[in-house]
Protein backbone atom coordinates (compact mmCIF):
# COMPACT_ATOMS: atom_id res chain seq x y z
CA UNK A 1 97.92 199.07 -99.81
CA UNK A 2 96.93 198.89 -103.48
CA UNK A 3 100.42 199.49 -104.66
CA UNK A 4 102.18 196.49 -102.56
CA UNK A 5 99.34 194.66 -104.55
CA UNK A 6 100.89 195.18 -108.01
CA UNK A 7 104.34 194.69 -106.66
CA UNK A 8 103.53 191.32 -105.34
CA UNK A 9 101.90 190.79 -109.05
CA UNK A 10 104.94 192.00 -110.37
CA UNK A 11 107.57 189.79 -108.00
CA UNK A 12 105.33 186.60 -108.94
CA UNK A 13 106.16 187.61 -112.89
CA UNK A 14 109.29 187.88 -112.56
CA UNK A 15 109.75 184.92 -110.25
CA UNK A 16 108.09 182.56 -113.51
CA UNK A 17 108.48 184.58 -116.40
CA UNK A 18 105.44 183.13 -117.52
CA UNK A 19 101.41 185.17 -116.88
CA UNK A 20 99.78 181.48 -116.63
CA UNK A 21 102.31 180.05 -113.71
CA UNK A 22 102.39 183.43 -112.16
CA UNK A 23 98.35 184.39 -111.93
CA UNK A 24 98.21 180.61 -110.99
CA UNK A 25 100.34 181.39 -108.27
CA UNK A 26 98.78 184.68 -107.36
CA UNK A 27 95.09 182.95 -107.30
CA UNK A 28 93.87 184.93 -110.00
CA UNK A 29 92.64 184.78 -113.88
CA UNK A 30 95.76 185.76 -116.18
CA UNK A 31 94.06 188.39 -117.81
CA UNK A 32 93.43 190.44 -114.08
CA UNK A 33 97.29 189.95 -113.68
CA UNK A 34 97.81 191.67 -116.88
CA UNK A 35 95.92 194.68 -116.20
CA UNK A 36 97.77 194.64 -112.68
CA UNK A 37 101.23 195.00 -114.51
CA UNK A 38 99.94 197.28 -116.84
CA UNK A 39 98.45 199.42 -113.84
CA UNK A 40 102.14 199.27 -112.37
CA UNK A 41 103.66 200.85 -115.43
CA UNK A 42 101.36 203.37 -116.27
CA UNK A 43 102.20 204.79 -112.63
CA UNK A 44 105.41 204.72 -112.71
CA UNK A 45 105.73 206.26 -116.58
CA UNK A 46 107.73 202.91 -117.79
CA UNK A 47 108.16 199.26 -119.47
CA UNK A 48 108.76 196.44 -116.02
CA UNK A 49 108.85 193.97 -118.62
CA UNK A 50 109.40 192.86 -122.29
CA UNK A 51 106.56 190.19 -123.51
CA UNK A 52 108.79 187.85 -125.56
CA UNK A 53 108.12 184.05 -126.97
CA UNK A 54 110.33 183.18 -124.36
CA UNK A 55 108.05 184.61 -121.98
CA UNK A 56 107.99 188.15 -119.56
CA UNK A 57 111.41 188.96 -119.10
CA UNK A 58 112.26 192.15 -116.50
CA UNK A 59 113.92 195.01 -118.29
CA UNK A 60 116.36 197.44 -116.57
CA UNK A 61 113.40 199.27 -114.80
CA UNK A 62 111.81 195.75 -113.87
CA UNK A 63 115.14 194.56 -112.23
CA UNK A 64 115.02 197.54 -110.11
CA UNK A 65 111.76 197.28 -108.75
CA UNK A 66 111.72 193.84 -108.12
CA UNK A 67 115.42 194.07 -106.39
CA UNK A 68 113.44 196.70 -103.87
CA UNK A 69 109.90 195.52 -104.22
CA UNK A 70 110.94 192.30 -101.89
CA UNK A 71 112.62 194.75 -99.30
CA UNK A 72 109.56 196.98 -99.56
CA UNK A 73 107.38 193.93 -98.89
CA UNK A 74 108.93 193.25 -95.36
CA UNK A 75 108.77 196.77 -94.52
CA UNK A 76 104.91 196.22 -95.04
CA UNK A 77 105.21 193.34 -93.28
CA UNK A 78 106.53 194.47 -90.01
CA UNK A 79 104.80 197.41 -90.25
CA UNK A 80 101.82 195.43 -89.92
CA UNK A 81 103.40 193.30 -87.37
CA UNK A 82 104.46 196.39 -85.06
CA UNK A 83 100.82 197.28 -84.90
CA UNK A 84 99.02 194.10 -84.18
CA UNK A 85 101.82 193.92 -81.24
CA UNK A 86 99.46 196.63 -80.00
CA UNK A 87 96.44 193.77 -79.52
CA UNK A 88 98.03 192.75 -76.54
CA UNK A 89 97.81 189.68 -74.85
CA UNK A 90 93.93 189.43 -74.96
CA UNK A 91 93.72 188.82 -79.46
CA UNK A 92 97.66 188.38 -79.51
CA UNK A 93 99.72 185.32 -80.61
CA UNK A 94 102.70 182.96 -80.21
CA UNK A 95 104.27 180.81 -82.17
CA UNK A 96 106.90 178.80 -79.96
CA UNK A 97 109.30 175.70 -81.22
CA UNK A 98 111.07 173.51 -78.94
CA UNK A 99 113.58 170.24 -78.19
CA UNK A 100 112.76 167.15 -77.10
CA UNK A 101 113.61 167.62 -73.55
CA UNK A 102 112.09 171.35 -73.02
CA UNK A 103 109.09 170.50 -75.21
CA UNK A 104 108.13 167.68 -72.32
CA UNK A 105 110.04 169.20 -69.21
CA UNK A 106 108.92 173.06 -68.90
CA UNK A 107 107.19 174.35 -72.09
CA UNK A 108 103.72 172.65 -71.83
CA UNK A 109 103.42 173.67 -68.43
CA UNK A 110 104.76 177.42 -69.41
CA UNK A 111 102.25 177.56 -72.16
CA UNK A 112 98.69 176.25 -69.71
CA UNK A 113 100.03 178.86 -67.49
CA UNK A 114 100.01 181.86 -69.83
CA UNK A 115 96.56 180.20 -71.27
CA UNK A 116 95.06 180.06 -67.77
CA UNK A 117 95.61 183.44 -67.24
CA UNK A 118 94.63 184.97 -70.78
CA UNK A 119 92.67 182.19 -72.89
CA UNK A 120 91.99 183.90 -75.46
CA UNK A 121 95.82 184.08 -76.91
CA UNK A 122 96.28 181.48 -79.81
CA UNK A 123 99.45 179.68 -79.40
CA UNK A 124 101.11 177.15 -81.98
CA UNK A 125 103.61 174.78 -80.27
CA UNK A 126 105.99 172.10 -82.37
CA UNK A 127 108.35 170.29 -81.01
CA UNK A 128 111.44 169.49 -83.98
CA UNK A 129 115.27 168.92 -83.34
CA UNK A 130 117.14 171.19 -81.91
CA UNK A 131 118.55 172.60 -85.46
CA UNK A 132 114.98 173.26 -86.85
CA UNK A 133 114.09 175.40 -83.68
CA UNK A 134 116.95 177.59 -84.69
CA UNK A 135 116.00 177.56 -88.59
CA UNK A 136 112.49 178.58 -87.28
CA UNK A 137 113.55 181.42 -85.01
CA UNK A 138 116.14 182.83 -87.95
CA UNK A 139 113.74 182.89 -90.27
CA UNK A 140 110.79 183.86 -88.34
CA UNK A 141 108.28 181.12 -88.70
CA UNK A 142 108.06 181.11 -84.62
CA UNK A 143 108.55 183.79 -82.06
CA UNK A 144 110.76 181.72 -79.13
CA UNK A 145 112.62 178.69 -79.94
CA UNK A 146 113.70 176.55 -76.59
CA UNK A 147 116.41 174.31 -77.42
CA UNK A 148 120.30 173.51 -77.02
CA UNK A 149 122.26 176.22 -77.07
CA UNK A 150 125.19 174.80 -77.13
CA UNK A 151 127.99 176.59 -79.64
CA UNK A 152 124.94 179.42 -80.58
CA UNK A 153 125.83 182.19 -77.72
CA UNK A 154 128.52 183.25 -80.29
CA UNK A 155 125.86 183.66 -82.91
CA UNK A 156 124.83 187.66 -83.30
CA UNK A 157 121.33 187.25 -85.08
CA UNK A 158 119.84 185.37 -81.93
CA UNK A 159 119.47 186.47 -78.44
CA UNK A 160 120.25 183.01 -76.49
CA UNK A 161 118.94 182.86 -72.80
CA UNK A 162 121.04 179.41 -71.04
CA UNK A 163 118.21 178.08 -68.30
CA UNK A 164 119.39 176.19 -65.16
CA UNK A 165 120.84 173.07 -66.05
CA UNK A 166 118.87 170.30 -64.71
CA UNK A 167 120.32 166.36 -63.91
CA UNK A 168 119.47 163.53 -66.38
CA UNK A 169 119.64 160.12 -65.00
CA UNK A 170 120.07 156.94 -67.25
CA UNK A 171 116.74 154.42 -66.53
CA UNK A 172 116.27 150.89 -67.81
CA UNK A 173 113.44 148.57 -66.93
CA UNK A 174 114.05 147.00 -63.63
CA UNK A 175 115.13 143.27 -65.06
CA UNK A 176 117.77 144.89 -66.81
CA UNK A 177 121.23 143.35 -67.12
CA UNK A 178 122.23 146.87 -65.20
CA UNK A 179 119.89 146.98 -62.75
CA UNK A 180 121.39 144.78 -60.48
CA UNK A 181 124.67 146.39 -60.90
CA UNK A 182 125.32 149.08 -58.12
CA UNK A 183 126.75 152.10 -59.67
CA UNK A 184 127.61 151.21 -63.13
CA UNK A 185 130.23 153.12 -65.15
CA UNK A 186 129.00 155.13 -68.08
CA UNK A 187 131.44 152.98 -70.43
CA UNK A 188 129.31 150.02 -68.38
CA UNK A 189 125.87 151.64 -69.42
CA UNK A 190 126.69 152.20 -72.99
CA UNK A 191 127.01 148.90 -74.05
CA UNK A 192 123.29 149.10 -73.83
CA UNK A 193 121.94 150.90 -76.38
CA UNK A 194 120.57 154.87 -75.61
CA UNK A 195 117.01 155.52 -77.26
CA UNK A 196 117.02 159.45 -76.71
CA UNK A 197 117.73 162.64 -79.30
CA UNK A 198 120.93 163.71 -80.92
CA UNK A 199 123.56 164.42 -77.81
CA UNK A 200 125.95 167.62 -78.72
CA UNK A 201 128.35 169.07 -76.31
CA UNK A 202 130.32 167.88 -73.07
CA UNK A 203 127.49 164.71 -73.37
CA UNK A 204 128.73 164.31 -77.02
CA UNK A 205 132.10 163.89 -75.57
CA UNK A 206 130.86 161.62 -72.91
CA UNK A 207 129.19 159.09 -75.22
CA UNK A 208 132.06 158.93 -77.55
CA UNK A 209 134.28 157.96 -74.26
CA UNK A 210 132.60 154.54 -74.74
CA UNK A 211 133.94 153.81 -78.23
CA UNK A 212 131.33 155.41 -80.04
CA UNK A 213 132.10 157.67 -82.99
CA UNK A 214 131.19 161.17 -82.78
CA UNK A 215 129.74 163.25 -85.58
CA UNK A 216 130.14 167.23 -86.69
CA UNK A 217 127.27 169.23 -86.91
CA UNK A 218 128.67 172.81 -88.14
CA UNK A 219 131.68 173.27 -85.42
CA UNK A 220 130.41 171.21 -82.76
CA UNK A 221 130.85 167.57 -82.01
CA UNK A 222 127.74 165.67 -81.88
CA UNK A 223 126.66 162.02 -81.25
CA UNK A 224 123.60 160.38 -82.96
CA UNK A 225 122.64 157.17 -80.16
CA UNK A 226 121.06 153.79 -81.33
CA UNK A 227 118.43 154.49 -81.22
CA UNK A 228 117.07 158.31 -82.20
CA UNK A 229 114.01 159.89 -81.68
CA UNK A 230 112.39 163.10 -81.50
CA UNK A 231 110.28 162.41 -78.69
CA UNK A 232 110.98 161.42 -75.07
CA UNK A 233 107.34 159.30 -74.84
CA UNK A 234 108.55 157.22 -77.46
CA UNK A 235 112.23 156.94 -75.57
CA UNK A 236 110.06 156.00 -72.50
CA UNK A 237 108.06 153.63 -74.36
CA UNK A 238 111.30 151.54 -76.01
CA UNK A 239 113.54 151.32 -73.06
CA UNK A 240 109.99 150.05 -71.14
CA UNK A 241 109.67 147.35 -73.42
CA UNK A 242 113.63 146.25 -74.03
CA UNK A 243 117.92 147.00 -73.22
CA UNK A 244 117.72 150.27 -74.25
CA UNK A 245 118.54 152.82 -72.03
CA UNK A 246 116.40 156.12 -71.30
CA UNK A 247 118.07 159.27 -70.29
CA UNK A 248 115.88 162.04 -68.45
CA UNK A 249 115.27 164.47 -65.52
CA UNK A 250 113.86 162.97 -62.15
CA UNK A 251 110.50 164.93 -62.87
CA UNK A 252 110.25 163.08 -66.53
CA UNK A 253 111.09 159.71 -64.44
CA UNK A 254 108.98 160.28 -61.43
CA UNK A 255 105.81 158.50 -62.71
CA UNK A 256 107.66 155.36 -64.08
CA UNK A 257 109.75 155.03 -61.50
CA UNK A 258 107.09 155.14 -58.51
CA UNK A 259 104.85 152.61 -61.15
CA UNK A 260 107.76 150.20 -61.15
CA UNK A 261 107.92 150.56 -64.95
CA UNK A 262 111.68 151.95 -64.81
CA UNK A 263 114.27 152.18 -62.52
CA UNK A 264 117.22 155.07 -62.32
CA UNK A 265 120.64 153.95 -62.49
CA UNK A 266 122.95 154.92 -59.81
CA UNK A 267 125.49 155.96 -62.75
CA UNK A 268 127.07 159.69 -61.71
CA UNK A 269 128.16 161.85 -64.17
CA UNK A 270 128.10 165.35 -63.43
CA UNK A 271 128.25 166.27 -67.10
CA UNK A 272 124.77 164.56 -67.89
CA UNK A 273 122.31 167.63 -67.62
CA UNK A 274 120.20 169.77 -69.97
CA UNK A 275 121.50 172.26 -71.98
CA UNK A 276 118.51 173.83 -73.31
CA UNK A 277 117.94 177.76 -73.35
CA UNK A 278 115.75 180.33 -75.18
CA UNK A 279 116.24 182.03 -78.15
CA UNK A 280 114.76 184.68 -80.19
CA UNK A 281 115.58 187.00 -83.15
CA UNK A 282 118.19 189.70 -82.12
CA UNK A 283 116.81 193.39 -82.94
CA UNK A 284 112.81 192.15 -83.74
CA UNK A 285 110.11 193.28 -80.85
CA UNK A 286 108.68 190.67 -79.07
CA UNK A 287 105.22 190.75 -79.03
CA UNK A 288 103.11 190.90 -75.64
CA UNK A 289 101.95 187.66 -75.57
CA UNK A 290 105.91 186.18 -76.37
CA UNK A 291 107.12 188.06 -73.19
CA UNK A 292 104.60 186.97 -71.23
CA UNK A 293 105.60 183.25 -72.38
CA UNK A 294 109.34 183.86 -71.31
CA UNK A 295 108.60 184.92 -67.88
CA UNK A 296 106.47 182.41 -67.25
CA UNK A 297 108.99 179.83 -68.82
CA UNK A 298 111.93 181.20 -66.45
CA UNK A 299 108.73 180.85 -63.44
CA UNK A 300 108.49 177.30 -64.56
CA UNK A 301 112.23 176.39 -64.86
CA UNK A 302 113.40 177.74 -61.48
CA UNK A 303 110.76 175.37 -59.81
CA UNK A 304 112.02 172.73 -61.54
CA UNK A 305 116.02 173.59 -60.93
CA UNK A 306 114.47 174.16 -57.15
CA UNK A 307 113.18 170.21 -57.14
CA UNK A 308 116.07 168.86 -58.62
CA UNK A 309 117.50 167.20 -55.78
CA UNK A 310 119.91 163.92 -55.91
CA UNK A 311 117.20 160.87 -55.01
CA UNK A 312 118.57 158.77 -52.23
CA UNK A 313 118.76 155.48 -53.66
CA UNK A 314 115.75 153.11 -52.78
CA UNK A 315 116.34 149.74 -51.25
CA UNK A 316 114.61 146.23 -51.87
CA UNK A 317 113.57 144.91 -48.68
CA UNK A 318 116.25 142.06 -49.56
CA UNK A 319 118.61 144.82 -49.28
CA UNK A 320 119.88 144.33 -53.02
CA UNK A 321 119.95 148.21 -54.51
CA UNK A 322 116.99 149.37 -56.62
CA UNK A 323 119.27 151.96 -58.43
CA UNK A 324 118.06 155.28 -58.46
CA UNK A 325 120.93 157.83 -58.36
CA UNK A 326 123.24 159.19 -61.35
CA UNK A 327 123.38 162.83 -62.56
CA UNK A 328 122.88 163.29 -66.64
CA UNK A 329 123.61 165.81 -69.07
């Protein structure tokens, strides 16, 4: 659309002011920009802008267009969007953002599914806090976001799916102060340091029961731990190696726990579980290959919530308790 072309050239001017800083900008020699503006007015029979010392400045015609020319641009650009939908799930795409906990828990396994099953999609996949999946999804820089939702089911611009809560248990290398303790309080626990991401919520609430001080994010209560991360493998990796304390599902723990790496706690708190969901952009289409990700997702997470059953706790053969109980939020 050769007309969207000048109106980008003409949104660019006006951005700078300036032809050098706006062709720059554009990728293209400043005397091509000025035949593009120059173009522009000739169709539409009037000045866009006034060519000053002080540089390109819009006049009353120029303010107009570039107050609609942005709104026309998006148009275009779902437009175009609407009709690559239409490529299906065989040349389609996905761009999918999620937390800590779904990023390692569900999503990978969601997204080798859906590539099994039609490898030629492209996918992108980041995992970022919780707060830059929702940035992402508002503004459109990914399709499905997976990540708390607590306090967003109020919000109108997203669509926010809750998925089955699942229990997170507290683990600690097995010559840990606490692991010879049987069934710990969580005051008890958090004197140890947690190495795990920002806690928000009812498990907010819970870590500030131990004397630790609470922060706001927006309107909810949140709680930064000791030790914060943005990745459970690194979590895994520090509480491995010293006191801190590692909170996760029984699925996450599974591989530690049966290597004798990490032990569960037999701390029960019914609280401690995952409060991740998905969320997309209220009103906009999902494409083919983003529906196809969400029902595979929900696939995923039922077998999960289906497998989360309370461990017994395991025994040493000396009959002191290798801790392995607790529920987690």
């Amino acid at each position: 659309m050769n007309d969207l072309r000048l109106i980008r050239l003409a949104i660019a001017l006006g951005r700078h002011g300036n032809f050098a800083r706006a062709a720059e900008e554009m990728n293209i020699s400043q005397p091509t920009l000025s035949r593009g503006i120059a173009a522009l007015e000739r169709a539409l029979g009037v000045p866009l802008f006034d060519r000053t010392r002080k540089g390109a400045i819009p006049t009353v015609f120029g303010r107009v267009l570039l107050d609609r020319g942005e709104s026309m641009l998006r148009d275009d650009a779902d437009l175009r969007r609407e009709i690559q939908l239409l490529a299906g799930l065989e040349t389609g795409s996905v761009a999918i953002g999620a937390g800590a906990f779904a990023g390692e828990i569900s999503v990978p396994k969601a997204i080798a599914r859906v590539v099994r099953a039609h490898p030629r999609l492209r996918i992108r996949f980041t995992v970022a806090d919780p707060d830059q999946v929702v940035q992402d999804v508002l503004a459109g820089r990914i399709d499905v976001g997976v990540a708390s939702t607590v306090d967003l089911e109020s919000d109108l611009r997203l669509v926010v799916e809750t998925l089955p809560p699942l229990r997170v248990y507290l683990a600690c290398r097995p010559d840990h102060p606490l692991a010879r303790e049987t069934r710990p309080s969580l005051a008890r626990a958090l004197e140890f340091p947690l190495a795990t991401t920002q806690l928000r919520g009812a498990q907010a609430a819970l870590a500030s029961t131990a004397g630790a001080t609470p922060v706001r994010q927006g309107q909810a209560a949140a709680f930064h731990p000791q030790i914060l991360v943005n990745s459970l493998s690194q979590a895994r990796l520090i509480a491995r190696d010293s006191d801190a304390l590692f909170p996760a599902t029984a699925a996450l723990l599974a591989e530690d726990v049966a290597a004798g790496r990490l032990v569960r706690l037999d701390c029960r708190v019914p609280e401690m579980r995952t409060t991740y969901g998905i969320l997309y952009l209220r009103g906009r289409t999902l494409a083919p290959a983003a529906k196809m990700f969400i029902e595979t997702l929900r696939a995923v997470e039922a077998e999960a919530k289906r497998s989360d059953v309370e461990p017994a706790p395991a025994r040493k053969a000396s009959g002191r308790r290798h801790h392995s109980g607790g529920t987690g939020g």
